[in-house]
C-alpha atoms as a PDB file:
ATOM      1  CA  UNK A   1      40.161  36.093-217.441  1.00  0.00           C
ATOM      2  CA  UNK A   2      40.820  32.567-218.745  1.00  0.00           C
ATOM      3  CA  UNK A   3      43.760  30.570-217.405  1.00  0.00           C
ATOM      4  CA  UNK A   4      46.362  30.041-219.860  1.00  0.00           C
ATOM      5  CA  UNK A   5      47.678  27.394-221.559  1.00  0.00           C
ATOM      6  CA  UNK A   6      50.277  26.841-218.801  1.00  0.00           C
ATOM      7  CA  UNK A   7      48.103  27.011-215.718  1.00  0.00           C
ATOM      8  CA  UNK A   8      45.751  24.070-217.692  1.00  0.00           C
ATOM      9  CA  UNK A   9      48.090  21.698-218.074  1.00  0.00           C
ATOM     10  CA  UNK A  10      49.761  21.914-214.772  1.00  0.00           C
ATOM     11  CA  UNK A  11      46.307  21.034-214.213  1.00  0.00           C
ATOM     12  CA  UNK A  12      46.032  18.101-216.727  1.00  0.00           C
ATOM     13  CA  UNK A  13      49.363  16.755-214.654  1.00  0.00           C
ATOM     14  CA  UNK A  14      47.932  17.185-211.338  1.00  0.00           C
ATOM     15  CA  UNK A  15      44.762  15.366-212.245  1.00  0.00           C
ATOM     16  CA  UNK A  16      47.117  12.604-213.789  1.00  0.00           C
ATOM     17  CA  UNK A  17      49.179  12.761-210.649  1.00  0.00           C
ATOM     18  CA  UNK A  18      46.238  12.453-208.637  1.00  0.00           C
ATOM     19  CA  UNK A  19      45.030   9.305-210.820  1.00  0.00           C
ATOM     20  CA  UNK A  20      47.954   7.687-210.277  1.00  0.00           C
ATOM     21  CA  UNK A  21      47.866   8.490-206.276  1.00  0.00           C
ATOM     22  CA  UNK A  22      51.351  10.276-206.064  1.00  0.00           C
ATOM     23  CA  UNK A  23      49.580  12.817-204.137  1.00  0.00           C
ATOM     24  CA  UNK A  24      52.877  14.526-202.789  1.00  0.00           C
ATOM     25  CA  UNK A  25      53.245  15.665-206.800  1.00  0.00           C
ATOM     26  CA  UNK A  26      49.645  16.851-206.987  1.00  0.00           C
ATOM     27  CA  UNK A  27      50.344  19.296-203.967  1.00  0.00           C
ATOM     28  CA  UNK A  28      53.528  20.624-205.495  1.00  0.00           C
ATOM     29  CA  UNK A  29      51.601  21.061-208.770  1.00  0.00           C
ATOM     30  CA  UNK A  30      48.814  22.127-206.653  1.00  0.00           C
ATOM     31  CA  UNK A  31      50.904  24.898-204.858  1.00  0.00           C
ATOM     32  CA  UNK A  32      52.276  26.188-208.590  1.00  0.00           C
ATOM     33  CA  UNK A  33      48.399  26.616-209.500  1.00  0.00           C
ATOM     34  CA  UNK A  34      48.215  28.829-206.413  1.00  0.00           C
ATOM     35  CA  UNK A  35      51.379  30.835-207.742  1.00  0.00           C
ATOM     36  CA  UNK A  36      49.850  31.174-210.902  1.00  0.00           C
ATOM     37  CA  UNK A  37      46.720  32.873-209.428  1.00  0.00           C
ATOM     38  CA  UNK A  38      44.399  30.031-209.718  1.00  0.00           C
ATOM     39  CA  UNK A  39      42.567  27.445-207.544  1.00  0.00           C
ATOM     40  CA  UNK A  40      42.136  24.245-208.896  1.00  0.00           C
ATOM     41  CA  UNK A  41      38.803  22.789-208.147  1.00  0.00           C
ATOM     42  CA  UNK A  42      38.237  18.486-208.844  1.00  0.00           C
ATOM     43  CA  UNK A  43      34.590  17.783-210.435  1.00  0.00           C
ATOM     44  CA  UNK A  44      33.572  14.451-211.953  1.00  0.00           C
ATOM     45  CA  UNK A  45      35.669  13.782-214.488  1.00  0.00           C
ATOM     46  CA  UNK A  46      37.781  16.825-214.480  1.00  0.00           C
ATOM     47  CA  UNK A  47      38.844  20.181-212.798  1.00  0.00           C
ATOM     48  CA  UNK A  48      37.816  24.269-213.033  1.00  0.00           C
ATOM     49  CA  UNK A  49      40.083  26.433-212.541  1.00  0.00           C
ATOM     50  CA  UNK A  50      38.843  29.288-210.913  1.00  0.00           C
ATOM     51  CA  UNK A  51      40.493  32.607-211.034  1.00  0.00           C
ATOM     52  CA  UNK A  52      41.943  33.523-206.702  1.00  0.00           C
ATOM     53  CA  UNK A  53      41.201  36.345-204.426  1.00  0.00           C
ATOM     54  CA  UNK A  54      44.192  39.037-204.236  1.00  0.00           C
ATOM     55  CA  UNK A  55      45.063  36.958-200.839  1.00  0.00           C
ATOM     56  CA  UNK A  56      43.628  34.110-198.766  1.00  0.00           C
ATOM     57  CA  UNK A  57      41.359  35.484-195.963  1.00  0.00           C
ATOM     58  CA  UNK A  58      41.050  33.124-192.737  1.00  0.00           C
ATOM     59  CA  UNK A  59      39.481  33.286-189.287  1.00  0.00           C
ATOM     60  CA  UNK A  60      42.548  31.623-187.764  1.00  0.00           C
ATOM     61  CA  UNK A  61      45.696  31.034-189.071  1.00  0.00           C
ATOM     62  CA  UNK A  62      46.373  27.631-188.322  1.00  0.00           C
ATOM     63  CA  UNK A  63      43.433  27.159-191.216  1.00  0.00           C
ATOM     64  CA  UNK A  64      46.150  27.924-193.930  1.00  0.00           C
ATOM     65  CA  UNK A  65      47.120  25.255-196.058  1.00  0.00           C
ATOM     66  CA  UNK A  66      50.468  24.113-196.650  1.00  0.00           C
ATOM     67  CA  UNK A  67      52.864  26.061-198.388  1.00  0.00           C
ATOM     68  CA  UNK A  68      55.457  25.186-200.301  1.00  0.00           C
ATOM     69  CA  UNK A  69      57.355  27.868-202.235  1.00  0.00           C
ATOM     70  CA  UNK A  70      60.054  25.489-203.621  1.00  0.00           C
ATOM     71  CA  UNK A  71      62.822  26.919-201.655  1.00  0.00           C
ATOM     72  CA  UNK A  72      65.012  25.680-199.250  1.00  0.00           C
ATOM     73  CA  UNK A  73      64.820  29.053-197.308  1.00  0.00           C
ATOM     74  CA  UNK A  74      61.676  31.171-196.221  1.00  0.00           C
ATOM     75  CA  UNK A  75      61.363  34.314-194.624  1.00  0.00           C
ATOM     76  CA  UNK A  76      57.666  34.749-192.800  1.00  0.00           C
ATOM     77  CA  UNK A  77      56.947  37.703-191.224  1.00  0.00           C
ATOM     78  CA  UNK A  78      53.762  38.950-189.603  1.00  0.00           C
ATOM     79  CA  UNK A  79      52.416  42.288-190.071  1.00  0.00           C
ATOM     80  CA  UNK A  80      50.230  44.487-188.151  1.00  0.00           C
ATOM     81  CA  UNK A  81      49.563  47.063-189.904  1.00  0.00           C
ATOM     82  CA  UNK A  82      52.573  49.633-191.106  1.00  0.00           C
ATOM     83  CA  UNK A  83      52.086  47.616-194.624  1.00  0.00           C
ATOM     84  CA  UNK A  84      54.309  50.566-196.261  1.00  0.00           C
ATOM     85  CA  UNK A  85      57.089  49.526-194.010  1.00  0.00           C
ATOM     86  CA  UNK A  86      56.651  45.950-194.517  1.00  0.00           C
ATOM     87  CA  UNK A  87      56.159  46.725-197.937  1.00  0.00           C
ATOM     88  CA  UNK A  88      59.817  48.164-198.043  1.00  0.00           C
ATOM     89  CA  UNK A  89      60.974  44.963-195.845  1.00  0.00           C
ATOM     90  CA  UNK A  90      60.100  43.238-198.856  1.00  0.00           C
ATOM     91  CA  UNK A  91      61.537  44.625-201.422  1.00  0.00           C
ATOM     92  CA  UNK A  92      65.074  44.551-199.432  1.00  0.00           C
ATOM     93  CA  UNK A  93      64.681  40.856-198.886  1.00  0.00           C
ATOM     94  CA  UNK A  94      64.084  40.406-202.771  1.00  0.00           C
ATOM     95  CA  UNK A  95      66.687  42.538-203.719  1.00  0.00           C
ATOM     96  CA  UNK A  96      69.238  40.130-201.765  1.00  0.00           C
ATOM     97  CA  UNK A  97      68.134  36.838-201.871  1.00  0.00           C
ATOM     98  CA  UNK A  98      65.977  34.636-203.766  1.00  0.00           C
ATOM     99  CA  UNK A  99      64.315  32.571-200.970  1.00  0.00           C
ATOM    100  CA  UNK A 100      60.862  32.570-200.500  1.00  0.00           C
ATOM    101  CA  UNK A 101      58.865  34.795-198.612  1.00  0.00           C
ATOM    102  CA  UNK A 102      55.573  34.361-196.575  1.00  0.00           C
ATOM    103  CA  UNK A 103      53.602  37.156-195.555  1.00  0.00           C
ATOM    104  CA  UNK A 104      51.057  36.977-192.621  1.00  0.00           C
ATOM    105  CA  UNK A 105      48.745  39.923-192.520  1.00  0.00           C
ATOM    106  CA  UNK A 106      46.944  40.663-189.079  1.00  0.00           C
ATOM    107  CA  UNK A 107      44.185  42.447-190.862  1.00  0.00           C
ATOM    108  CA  UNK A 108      43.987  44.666-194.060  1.00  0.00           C
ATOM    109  CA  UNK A 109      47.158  43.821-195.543  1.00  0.00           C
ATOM    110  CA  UNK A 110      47.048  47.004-197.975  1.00  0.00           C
ATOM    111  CA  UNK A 111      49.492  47.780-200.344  1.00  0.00           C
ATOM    112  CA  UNK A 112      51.582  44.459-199.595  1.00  0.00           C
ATOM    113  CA  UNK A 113      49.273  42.733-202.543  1.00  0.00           C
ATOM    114  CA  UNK A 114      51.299  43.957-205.164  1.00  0.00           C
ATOM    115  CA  UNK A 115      54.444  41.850-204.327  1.00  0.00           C
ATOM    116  CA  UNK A 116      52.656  39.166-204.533  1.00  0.00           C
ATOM    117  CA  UNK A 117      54.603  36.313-207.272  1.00  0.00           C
ATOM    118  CA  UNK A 118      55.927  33.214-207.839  1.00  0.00           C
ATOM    119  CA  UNK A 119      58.100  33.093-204.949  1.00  0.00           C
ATOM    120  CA  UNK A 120      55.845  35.143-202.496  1.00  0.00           C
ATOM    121  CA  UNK A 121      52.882  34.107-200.584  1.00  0.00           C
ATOM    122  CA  UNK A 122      50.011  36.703-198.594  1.00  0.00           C
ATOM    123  CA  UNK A 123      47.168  35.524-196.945  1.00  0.00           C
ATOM    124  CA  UNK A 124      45.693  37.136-194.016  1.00  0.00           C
ATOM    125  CA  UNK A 125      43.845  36.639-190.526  1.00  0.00           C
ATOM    126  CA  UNK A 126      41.538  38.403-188.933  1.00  0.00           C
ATOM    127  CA  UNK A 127      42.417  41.419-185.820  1.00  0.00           C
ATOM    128  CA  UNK A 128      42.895  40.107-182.695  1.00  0.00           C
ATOM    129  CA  UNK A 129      45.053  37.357-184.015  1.00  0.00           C
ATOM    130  CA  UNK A 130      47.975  35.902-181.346  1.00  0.00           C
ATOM    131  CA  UNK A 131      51.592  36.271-181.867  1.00  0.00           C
ATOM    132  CA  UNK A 132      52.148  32.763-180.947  1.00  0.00           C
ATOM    133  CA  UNK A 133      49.600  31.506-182.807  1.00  0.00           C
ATOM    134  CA  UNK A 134      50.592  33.238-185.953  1.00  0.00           C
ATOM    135  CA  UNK A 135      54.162  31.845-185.278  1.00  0.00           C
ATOM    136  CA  UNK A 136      52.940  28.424-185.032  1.00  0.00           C
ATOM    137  CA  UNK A 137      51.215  28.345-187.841  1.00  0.00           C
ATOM    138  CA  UNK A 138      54.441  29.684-190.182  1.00  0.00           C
ATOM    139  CA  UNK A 139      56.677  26.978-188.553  1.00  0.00           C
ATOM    140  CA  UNK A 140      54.058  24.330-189.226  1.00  0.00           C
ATOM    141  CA  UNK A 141      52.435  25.105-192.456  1.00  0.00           C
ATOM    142  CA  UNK A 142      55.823  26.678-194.332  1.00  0.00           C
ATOM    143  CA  UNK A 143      57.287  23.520-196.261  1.00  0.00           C
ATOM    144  CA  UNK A 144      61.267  24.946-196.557  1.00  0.00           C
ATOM    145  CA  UNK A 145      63.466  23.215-194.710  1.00  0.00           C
ATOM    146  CA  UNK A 146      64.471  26.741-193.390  1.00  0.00           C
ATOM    147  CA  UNK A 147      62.535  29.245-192.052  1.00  0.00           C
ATOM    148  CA  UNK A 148      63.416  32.698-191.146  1.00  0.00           C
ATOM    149  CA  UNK A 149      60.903  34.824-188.941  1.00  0.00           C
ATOM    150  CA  UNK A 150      61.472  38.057-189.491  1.00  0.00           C
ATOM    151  CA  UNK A 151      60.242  41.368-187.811  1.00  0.00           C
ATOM    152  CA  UNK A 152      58.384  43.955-190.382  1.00  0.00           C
ATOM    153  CA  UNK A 153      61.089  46.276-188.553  1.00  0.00           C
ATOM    154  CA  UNK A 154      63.922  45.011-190.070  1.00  0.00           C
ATOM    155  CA  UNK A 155      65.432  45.354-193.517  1.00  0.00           C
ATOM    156  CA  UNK A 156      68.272  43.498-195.321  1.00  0.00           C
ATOM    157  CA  UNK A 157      71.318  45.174-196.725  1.00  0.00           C
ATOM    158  CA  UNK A 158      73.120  42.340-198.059  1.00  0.00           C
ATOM    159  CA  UNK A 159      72.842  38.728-198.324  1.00  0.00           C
ATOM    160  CA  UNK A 160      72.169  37.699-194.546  1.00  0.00           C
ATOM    161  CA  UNK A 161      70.094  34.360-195.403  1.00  0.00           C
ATOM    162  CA  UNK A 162      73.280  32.803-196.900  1.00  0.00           C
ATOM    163  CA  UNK A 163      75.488  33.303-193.697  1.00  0.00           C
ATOM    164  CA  UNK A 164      73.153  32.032-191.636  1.00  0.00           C
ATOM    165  CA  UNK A 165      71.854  28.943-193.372  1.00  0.00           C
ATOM    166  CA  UNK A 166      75.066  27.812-193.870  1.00  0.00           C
ATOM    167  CA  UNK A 167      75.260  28.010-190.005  1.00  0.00           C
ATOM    168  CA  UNK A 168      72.258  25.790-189.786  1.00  0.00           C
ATOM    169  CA  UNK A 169      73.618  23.566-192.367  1.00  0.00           C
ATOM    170  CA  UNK A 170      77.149  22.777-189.943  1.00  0.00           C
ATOM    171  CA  UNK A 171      73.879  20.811-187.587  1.00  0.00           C
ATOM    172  CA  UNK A 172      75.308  22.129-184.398  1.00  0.00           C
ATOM    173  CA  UNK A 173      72.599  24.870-183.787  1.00  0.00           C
ATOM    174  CA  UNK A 174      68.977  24.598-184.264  1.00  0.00           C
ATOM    175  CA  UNK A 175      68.406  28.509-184.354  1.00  0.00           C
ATOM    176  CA  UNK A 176      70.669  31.321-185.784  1.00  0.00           C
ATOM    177  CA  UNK A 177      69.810  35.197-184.762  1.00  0.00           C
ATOM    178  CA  UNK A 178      71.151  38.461-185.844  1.00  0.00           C
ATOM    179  CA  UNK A 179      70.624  39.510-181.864  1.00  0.00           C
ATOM    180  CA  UNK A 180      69.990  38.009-178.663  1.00  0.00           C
ATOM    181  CA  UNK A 181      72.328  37.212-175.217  1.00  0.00           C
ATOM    182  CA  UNK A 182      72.418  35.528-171.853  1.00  0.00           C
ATOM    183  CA  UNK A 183      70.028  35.271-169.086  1.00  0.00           C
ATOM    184  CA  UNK A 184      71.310  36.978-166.063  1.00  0.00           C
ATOM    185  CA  UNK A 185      71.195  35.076-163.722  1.00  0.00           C
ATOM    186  CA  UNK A 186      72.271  37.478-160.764  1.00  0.00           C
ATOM    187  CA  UNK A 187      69.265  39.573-160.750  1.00  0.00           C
ATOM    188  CA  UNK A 188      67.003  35.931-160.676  1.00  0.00           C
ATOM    189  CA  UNK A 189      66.835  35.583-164.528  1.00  0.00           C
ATOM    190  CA  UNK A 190      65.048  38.965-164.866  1.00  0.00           C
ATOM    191  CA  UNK A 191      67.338  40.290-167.907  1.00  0.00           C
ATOM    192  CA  UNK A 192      68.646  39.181-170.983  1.00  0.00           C
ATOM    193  CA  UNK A 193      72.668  40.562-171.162  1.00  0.00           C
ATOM    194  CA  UNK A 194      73.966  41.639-174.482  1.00  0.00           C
ATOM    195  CA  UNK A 195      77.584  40.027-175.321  1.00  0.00           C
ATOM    196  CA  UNK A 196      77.412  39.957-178.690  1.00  0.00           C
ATOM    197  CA  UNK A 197      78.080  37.165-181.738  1.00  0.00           C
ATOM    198  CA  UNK A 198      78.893  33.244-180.171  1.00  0.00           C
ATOM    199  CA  UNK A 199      76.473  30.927-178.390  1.00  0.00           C
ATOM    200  CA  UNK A 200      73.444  32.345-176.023  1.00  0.00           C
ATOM    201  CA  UNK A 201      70.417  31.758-174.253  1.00  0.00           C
ATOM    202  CA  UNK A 202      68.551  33.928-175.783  1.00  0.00           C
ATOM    203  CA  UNK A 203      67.812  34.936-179.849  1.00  0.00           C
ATOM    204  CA  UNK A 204      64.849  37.451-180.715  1.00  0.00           C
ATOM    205  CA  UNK A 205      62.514  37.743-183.297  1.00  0.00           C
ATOM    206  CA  UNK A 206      63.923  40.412-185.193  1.00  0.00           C
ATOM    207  CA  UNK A 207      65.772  37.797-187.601  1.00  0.00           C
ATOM    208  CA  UNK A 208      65.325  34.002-185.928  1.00  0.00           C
ATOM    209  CA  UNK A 209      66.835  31.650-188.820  1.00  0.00           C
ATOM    210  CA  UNK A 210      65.223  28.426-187.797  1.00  0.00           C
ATOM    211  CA  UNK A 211      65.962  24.247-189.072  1.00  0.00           C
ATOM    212  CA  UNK A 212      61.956  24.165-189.002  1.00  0.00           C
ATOM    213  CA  UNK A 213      62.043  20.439-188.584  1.00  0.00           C
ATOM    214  CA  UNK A 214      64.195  20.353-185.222  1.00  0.00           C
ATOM    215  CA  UNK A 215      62.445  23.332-183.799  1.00  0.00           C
ATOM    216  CA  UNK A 216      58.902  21.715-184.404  1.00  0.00           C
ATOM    217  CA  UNK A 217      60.202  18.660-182.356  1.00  0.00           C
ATOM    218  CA  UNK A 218      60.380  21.239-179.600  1.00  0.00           C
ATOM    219  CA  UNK A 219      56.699  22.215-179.448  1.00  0.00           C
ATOM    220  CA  UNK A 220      57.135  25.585-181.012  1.00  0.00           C
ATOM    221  CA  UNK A 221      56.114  29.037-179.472  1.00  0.00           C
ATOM    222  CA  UNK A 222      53.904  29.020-176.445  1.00  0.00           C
ATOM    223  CA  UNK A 223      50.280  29.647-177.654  1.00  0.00           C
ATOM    224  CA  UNK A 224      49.129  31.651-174.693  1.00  0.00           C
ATOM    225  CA  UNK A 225      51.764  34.401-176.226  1.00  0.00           C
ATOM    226  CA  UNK A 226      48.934  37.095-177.477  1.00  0.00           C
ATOM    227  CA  UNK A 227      52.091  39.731-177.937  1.00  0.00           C
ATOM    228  CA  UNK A 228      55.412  39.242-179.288  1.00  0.00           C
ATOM    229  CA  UNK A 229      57.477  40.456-176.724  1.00  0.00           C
ATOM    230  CA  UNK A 230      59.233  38.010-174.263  1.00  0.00           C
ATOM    231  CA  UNK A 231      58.024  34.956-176.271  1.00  0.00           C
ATOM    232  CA  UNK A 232      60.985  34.887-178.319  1.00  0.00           C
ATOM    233  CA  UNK A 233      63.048  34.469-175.320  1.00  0.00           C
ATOM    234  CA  UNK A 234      60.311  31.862-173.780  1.00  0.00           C
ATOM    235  CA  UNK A 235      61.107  29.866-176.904  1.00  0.00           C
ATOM    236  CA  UNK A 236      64.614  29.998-176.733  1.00  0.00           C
ATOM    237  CA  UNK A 237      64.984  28.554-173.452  1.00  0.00           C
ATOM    238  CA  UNK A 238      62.426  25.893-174.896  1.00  0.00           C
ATOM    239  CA  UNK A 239      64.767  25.528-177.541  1.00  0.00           C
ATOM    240  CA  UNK A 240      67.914  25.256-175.091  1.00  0.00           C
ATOM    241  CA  UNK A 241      65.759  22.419-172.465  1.00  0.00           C
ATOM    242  CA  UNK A 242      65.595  20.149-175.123  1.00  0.00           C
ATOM    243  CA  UNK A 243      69.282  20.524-176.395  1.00  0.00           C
ATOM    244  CA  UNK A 244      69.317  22.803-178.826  1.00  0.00           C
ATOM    245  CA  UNK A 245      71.440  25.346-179.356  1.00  0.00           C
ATOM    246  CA  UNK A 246      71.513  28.999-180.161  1.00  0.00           C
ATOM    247  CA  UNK A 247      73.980  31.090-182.302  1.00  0.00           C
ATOM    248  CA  UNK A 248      74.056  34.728-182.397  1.00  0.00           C
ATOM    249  CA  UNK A 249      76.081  36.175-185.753  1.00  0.00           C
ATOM    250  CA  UNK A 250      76.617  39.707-187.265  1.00  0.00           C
ATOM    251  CA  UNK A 251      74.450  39.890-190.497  1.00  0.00           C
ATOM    252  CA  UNK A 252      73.652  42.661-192.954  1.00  0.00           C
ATOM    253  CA  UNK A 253      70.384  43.883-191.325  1.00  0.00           C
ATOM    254  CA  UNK A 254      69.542  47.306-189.840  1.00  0.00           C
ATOM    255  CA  UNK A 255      66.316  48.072-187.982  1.00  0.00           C
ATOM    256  CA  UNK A 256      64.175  50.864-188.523  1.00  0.00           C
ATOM    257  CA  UNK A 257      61.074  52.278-186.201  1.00  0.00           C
ATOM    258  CA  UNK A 258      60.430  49.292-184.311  1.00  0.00           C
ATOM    259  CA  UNK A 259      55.908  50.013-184.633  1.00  0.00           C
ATOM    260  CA  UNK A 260      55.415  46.424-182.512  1.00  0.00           C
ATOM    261  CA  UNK A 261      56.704  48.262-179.748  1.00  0.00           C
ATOM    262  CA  UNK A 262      57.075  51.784-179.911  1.00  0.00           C
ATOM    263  CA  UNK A 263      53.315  52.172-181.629  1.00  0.00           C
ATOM    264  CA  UNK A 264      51.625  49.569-179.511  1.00  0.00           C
ATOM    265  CA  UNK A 265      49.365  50.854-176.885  1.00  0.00           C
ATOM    266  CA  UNK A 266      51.469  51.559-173.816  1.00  0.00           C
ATOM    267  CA  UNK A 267      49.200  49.480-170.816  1.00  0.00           C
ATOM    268  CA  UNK A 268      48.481  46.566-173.314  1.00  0.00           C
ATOM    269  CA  UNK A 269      52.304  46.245-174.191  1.00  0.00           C
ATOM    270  CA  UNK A 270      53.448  46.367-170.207  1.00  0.00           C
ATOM    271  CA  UNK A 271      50.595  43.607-169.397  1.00  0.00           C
ATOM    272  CA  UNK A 272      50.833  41.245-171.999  1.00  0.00           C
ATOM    273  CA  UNK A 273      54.965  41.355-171.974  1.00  0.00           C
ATOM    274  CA  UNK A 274      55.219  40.666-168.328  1.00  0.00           C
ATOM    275  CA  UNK A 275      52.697  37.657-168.852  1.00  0.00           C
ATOM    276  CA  UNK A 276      54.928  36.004-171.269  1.00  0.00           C
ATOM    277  CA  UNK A 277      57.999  36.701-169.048  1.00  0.00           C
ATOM    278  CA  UNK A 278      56.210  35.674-165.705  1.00  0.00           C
ATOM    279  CA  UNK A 279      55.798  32.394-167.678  1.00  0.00           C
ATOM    280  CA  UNK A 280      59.059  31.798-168.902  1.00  0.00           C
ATOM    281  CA  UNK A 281      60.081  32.532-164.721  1.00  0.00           C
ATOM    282  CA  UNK A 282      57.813  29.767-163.482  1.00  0.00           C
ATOM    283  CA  UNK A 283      59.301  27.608-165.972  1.00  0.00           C
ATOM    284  CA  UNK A 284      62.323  28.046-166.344  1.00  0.00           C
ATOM    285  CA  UNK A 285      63.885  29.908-163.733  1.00  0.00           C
ATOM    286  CA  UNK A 286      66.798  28.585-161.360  1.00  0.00           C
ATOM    287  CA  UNK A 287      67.411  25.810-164.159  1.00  0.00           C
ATOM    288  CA  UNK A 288      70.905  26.949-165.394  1.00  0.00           C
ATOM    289  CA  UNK A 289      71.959  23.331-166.451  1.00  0.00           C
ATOM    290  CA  UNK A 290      69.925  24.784-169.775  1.00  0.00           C
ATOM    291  CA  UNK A 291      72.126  27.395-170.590  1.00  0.00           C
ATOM    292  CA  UNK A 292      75.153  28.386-172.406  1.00  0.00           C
ATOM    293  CA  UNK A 293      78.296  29.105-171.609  1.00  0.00           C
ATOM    294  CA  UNK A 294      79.315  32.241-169.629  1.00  0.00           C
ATOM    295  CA  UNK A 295      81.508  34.837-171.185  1.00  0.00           C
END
C-alpha cells in the first residue's frame, strides 16, 4: 500500500523542518507519520516511507521512543495478558474522554491492535518485563503534560480525567487517585488505612493521575519493583519525602476482576509483594514528618 498524499507531505515538511534544524517540529511531524501508520526513513536527498508493523516490538521498554500524542492528558496502562478486558478498558476511556491513550503490552498484545488510531499508541515488550520498569518508561517517554496510569482492571463510567486534571491544574498536589489512604502507623507502618476522599499517604495504581514533570523530579518508581503490588505505595511516600502531595477524589470508575492479583500465581505474588513493601519499611519507616495529616 502506498502512502497517501497526506502522509507525503507531512513528510516533505518534516524534511524541510529538519533542513532548517527546528528539530522539535520534525518530531511532532515525525510522531503524526507514526499515527498515520508509517515510518519515515531519511536517505540522501530525501525520505521512504515505509509502511509500520501492527505495533512496535522491543526487548525493553525503556527502548521506546518518545511519544507524543498531542494531548495534554494520557492514560498508559500496562497489560499482561487479559487483552479482552483491556480491550473493553479502552473503549470506556474513549467513550468519555478524548485524551490520549498509551498501551504497554507485556507480551502478545492480541486483540488490543484494532484500537489502534490517531490518538492511541501500542507497542509491546517482551515476558518477563518489570512493573517498575514499564512504569518508568510511560512517565519518561509519554510527552503530555499529564499522565494517568491506569490498571487494565478498571473502567471509566463518566468523565473522570476532567475532575482530576483540573485538580492537578490548582498546583497543590503532584498526584491525584481514585483510591488510596494513610499509613498506619500503630501497627509500625505495616497497613495502609482507608479514610476516603482528602489528602493521604498513600494513592494506588488503579487510577494515579500524575503532573509527569514534578513526579519525574522525584526519581519515579523504584526499578527493583518486578510486581505491581506495594510499589505504588513505595512511590507515594517517594512522592510525599520530597514534598509532594497526594489527593484522593471520588471519580466515575468501577473495577472489575482485578487478573494482576487474583490470576497471578499465588507464591510469586506473596514474594515479590513483600519485597517491595520490606523496601518501602527500610526506607521509610518511623519517618512520619513525611506524611499527611491524620483524620
Amino acid at each position: 500500500m502506498s502512502a497517501s498524499d497526506s502522509v507525503i507531505e507531512l513528510a516533505q515538511r518534516r524534511m524541510e523542518a529538519r533542513t532548517k534544524k527546528e528539530f522539535a517540529l520534525a518530531d511532532v511531524l515525525r510522531n503524526s507519520i507514526a499515527n498515520a501508520g508509517y515510518e519515515v526513513v531519511d536517505v540522501d536527498n530525501g525520505f521512504e516511507l515505509i509502511e509500520k508493523a501492527a505495533f512496535i516490538t522491543l526487548a525493553y521498554a525503556r527502548d521506546i521512543r518518545p511519544i507524543d500524542l498531542e494531548k495534554e492528558a494520557t492514560v498508559a496502562m500496562i497489560v499482561e495478558g487479559f487483552t479482552e478486558d483491556a480491550l473493553e478498558t479502552v473503549r470506556s476511556i474513549k467513550a468519555n474522554s478524548d485524551c490520549g491513550v498509551v498501551l504497554l503490552s507485556i507480551g502478545d498484545p492480541g486483540a488490543l491492535v484494532t484500537e489502534m488510531d490517531s490518538r492511541t499508541y501500542l507497542f509491546a515488550v517482551s515476558q518477563g518485563s518489570g512493573w517498575g520498569d514499564c512504569a518508568n518508561a510511560l512517565l519518561g517517554k509519554i510527552k503530555s503534560k499529564y499522565l494517568i496510569l491506569l490498571d487494565p482492571s478498571i473502567s471509566f463510567t463518566g468523565d473522570a480525567i476532567t475532575p482530576a486534571v483540573r485538580e492537578l491544574e490548582k498546583g497543590e498536589f503532584v498526584a491525584v487517585g481514585w483510591r488510596g489512604g494513610l499509613i498506619n502507623t500503630h501497627n509500625e507502618w505495616r497497613s495502609v488505612d482507608a479514610k476516603g476522599d482528602g489528602e493521604v499517604d498513600v494513592l494506588y495504581s488503579f487510577f494515579l493521575a500524575l503532573n509527569r514533570e514534578a513526579v519525574l523530579e522525584s526519581g519515579g518508581f523504584n526499578p527493583r519493583a518486578i510486581y505491581y503490588q506495594n510499589a505504588d505505595i513505595e512511590f507515594s511516600l517517594k512522592l510525599r519525602q520530597t514534598g509532594g502531595r497526594l489527593l484522593q477524589m471520588d471519580l466515575p470508575l468501577e473495577q472489575g476482576r482485578h487478573h494482576g492479583y487474583h490470576d497471578a500465581d499465588p507464591d510469586y505474588r506473596e514474594v515479590q509483594a513483600k519485597k517491595n513493601y520490606d523496601r518501602l519499611l527500610e526506607r521509610f519507616k518511623g519517618k512520619s514528618a513525611i506524611l499527611s495529616p491524620r483524620r
